[in-house]
C-alpha atoms as a PDB file:
ATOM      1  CA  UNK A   1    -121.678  -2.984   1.102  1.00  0.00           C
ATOM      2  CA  UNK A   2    -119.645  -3.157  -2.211  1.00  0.00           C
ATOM      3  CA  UNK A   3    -121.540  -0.618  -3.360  1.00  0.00           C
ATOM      4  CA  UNK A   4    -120.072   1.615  -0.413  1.00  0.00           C
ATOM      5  CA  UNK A   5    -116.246   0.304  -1.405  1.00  0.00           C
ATOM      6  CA  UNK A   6    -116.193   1.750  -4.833  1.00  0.00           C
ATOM      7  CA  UNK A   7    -115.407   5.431  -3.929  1.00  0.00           C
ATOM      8  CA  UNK A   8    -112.660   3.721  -1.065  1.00  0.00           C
ATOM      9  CA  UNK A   9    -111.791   1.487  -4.203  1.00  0.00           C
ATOM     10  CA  UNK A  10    -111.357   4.638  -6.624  1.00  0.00           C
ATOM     11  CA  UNK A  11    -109.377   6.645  -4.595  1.00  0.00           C
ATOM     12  CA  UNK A  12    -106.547   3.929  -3.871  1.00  0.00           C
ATOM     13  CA  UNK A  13    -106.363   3.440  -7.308  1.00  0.00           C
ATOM     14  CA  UNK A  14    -105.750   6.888  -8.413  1.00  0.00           C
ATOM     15  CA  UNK A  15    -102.886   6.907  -5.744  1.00  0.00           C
ATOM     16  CA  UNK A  16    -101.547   3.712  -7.221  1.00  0.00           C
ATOM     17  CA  UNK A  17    -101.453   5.901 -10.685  1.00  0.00           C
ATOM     18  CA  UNK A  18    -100.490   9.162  -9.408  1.00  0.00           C
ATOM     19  CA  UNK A  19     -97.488   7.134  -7.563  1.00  0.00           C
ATOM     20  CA  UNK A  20     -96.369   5.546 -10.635  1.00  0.00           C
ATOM     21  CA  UNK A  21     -96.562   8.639 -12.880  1.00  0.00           C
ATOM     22  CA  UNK A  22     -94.745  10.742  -9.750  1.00  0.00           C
ATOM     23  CA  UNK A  23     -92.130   8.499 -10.053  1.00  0.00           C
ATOM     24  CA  UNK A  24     -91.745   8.168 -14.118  1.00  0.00           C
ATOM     25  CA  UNK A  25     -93.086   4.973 -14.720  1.00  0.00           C
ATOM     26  CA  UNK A  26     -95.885   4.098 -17.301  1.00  0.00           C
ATOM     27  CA  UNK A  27     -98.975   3.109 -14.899  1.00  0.00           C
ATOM     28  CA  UNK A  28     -99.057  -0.658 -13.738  1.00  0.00           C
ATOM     29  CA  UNK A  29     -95.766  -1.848 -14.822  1.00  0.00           C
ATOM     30  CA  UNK A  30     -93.045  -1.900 -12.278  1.00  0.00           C
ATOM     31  CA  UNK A  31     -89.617  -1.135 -13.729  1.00  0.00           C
ATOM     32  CA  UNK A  32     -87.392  -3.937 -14.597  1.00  0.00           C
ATOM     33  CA  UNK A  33     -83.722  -2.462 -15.220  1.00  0.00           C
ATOM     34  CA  UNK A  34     -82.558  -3.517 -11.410  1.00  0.00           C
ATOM     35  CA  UNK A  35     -84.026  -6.788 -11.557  1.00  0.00           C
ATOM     36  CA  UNK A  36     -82.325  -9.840 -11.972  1.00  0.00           C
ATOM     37  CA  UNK A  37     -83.539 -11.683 -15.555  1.00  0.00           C
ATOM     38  CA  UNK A  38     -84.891 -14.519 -13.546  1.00  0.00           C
ATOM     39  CA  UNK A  39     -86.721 -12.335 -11.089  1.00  0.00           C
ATOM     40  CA  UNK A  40     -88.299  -9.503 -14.041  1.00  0.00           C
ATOM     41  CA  UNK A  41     -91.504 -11.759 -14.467  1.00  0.00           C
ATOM     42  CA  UNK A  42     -92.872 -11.635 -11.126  1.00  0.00           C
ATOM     43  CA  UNK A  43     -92.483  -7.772 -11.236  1.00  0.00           C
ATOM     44  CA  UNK A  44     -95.296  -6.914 -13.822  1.00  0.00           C
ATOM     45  CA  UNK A  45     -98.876  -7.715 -14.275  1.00  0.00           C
ATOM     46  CA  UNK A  46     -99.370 -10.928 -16.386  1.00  0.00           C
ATOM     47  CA  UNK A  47    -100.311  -9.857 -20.170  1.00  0.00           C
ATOM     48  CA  UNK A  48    -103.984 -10.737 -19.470  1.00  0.00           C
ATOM     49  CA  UNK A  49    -104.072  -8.193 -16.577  1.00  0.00           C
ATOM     50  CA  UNK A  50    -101.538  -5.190 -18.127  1.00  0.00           C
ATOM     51  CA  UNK A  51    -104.575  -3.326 -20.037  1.00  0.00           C
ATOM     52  CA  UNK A  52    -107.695  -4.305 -17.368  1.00  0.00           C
ATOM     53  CA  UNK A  53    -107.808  -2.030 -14.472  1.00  0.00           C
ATOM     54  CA  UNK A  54    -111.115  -3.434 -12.913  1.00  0.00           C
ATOM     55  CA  UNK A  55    -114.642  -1.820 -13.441  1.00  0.00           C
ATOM     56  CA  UNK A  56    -113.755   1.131 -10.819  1.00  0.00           C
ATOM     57  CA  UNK A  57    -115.515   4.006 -11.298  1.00  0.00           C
ATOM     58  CA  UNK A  58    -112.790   6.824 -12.759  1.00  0.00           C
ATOM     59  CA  UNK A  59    -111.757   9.346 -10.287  1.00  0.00           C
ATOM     60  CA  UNK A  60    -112.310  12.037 -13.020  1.00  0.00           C
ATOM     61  CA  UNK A  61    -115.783  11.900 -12.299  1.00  0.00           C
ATOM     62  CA  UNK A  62    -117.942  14.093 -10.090  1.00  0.00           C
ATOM     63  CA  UNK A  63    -120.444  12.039  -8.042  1.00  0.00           C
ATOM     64  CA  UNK A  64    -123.060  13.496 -10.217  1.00  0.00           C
ATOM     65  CA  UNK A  65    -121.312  11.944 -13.232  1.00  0.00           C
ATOM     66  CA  UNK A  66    -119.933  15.257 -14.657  1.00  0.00           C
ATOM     67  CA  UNK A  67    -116.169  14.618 -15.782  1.00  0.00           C
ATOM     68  CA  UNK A  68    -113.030  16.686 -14.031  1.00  0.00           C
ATOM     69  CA  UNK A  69    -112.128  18.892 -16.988  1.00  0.00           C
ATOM     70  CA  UNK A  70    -109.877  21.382 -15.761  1.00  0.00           C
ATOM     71  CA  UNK A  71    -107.789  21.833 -12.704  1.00  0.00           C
ATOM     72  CA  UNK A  72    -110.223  24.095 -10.536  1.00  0.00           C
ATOM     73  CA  UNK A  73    -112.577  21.038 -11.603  1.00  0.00           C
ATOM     74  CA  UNK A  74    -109.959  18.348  -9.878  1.00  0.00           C
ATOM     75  CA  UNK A  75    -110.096  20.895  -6.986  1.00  0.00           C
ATOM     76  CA  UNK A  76    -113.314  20.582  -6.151  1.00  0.00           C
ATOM     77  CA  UNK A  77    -113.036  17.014  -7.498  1.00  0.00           C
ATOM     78  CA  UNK A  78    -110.681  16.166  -4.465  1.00  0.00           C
ATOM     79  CA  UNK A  79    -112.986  18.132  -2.175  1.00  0.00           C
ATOM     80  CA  UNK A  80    -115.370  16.019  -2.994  1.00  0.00           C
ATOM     81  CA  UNK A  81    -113.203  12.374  -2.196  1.00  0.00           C
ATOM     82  CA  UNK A  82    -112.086  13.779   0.698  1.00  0.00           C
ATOM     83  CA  UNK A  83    -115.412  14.807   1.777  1.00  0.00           C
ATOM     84  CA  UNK A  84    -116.379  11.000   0.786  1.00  0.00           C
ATOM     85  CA  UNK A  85    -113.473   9.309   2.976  1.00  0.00           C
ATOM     86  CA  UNK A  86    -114.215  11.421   5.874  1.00  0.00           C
ATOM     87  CA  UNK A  87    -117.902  10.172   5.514  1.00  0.00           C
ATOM     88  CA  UNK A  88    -117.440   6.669   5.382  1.00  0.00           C
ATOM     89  CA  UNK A  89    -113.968   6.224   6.859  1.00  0.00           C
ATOM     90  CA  UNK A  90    -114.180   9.493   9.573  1.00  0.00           C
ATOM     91  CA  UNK A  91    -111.757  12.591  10.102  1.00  0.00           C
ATOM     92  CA  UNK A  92    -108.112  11.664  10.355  1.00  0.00           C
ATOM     93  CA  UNK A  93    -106.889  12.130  13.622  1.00  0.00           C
ATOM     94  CA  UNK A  94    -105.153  14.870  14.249  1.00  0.00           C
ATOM     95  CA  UNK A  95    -101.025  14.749  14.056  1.00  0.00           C
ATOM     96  CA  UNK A  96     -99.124  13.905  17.428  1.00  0.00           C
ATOM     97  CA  UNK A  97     -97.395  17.569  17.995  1.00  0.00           C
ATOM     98  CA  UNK A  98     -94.750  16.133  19.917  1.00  0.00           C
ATOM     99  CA  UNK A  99     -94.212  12.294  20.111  1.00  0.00           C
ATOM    100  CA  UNK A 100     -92.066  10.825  22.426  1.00  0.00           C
ATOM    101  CA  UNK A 101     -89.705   8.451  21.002  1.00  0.00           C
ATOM    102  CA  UNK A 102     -87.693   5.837  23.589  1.00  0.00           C
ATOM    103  CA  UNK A 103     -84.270   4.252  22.626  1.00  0.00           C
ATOM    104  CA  UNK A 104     -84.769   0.723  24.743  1.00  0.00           C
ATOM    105  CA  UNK A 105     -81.965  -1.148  23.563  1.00  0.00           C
ATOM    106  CA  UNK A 106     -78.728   0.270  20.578  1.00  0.00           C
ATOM    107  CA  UNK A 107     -76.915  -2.453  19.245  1.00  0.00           C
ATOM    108  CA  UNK A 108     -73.853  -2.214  16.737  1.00  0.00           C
ATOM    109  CA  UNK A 109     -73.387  -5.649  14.842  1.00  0.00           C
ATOM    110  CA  UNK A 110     -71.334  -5.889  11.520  1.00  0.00           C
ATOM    111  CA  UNK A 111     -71.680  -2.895   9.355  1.00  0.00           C
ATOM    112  CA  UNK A 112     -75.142  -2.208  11.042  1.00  0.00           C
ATOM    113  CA  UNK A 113     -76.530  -0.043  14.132  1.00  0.00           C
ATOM    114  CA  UNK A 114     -79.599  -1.775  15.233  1.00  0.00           C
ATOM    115  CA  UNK A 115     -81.995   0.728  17.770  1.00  0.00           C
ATOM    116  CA  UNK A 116     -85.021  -1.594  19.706  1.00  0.00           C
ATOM    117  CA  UNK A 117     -87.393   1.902  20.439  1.00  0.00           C
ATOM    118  CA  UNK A 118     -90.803   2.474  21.303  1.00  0.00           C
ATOM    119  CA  UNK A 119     -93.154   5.493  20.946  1.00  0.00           C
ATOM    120  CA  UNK A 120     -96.249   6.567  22.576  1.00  0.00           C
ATOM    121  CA  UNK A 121     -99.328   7.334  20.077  1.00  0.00           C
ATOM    122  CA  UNK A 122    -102.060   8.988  21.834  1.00  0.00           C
ATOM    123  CA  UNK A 123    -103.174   6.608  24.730  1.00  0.00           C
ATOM    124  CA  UNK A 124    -100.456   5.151  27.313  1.00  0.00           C
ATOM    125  CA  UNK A 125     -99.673   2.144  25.278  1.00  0.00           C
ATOM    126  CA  UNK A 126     -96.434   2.199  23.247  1.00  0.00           C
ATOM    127  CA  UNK A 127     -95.958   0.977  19.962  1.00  0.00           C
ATOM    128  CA  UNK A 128     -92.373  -0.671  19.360  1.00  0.00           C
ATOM    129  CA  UNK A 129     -90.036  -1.048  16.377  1.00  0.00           C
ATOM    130  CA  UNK A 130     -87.164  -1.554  15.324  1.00  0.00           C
ATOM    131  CA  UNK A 131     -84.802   0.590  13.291  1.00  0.00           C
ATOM    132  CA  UNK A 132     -81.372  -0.582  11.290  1.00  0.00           C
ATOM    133  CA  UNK A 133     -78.733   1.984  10.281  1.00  0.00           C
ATOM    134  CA  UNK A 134     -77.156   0.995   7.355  1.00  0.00           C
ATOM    135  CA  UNK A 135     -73.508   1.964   6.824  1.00  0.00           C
ATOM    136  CA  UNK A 136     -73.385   6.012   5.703  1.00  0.00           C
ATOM    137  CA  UNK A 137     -75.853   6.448   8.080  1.00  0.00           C
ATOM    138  CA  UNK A 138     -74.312   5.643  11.024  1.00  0.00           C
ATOM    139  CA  UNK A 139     -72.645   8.586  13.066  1.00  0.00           C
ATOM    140  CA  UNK A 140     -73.194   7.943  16.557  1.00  0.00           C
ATOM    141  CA  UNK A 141     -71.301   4.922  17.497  1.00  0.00           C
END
């Protein structure tokens, strides 16, 4: 079974890295200018863990072993994975075209607007949630 995991395992951690590089930062730290000082250690990796990424297979590498050297390589390289998900994990489902989205319940407290909906996914059951509109976003009171 863990054997089976490591391509599942690979994959979520090149998204972890391709997140953090899509969004600036150096891979595995989380940035600490917004923090408060007291809060900033609890939002990075302790030292023994900053350099050790586990003993997942790279993502660079073909299942044969062959390394991703040049972008029609990481084509066929994500052809592959996805080829790999959809075999252990199956297809995605296909998108909902048109969902239908209910409003149960709008209530405007303080400097929020607070909606109760539900939706319908694709049997009849509905899923619910709830939404808060911050100030700036709220134009329909």
């Amino acid at each position: 079974m863990r054997r089976n995991m490591q391509p599942i395992m690979s994959i979520f951690a090149l998204g972890l890295l391709l997140a953090g590089v899509a969004c600036g930062q150096e891979p595995g730290l989380a940035p600490t200018t917004d923090v408060p000082a007291d809060l900033a250690a609890f939002f990075a990796p302790p030292e023994k863990y900053r350099s050790d990424f586990g003993r997942f297979r790279s993502p660079l590498l073909f299942a044969d072993g062959r390394q991703v050297r040049s972008p029609a390589d990481w084509r066929r390289r994500r052809t592959e994975i996805l080829s790999t998900w959809h075999r252990l994990m199956g297809p995605w489902p296909p998108l909902i075209d048109k969902p239908e989205v209910e409003v149960v319940q709008t209530t405007v407290r303080d400097n929020i607007t607070q909606h109760n909906s539900g939706f319908k996914l694709r049997s009849a059951a509905k899923k619910w949630m709830r939404c808060c509109c911050f100030p700036g976003a709220n134009r329909h009171r």
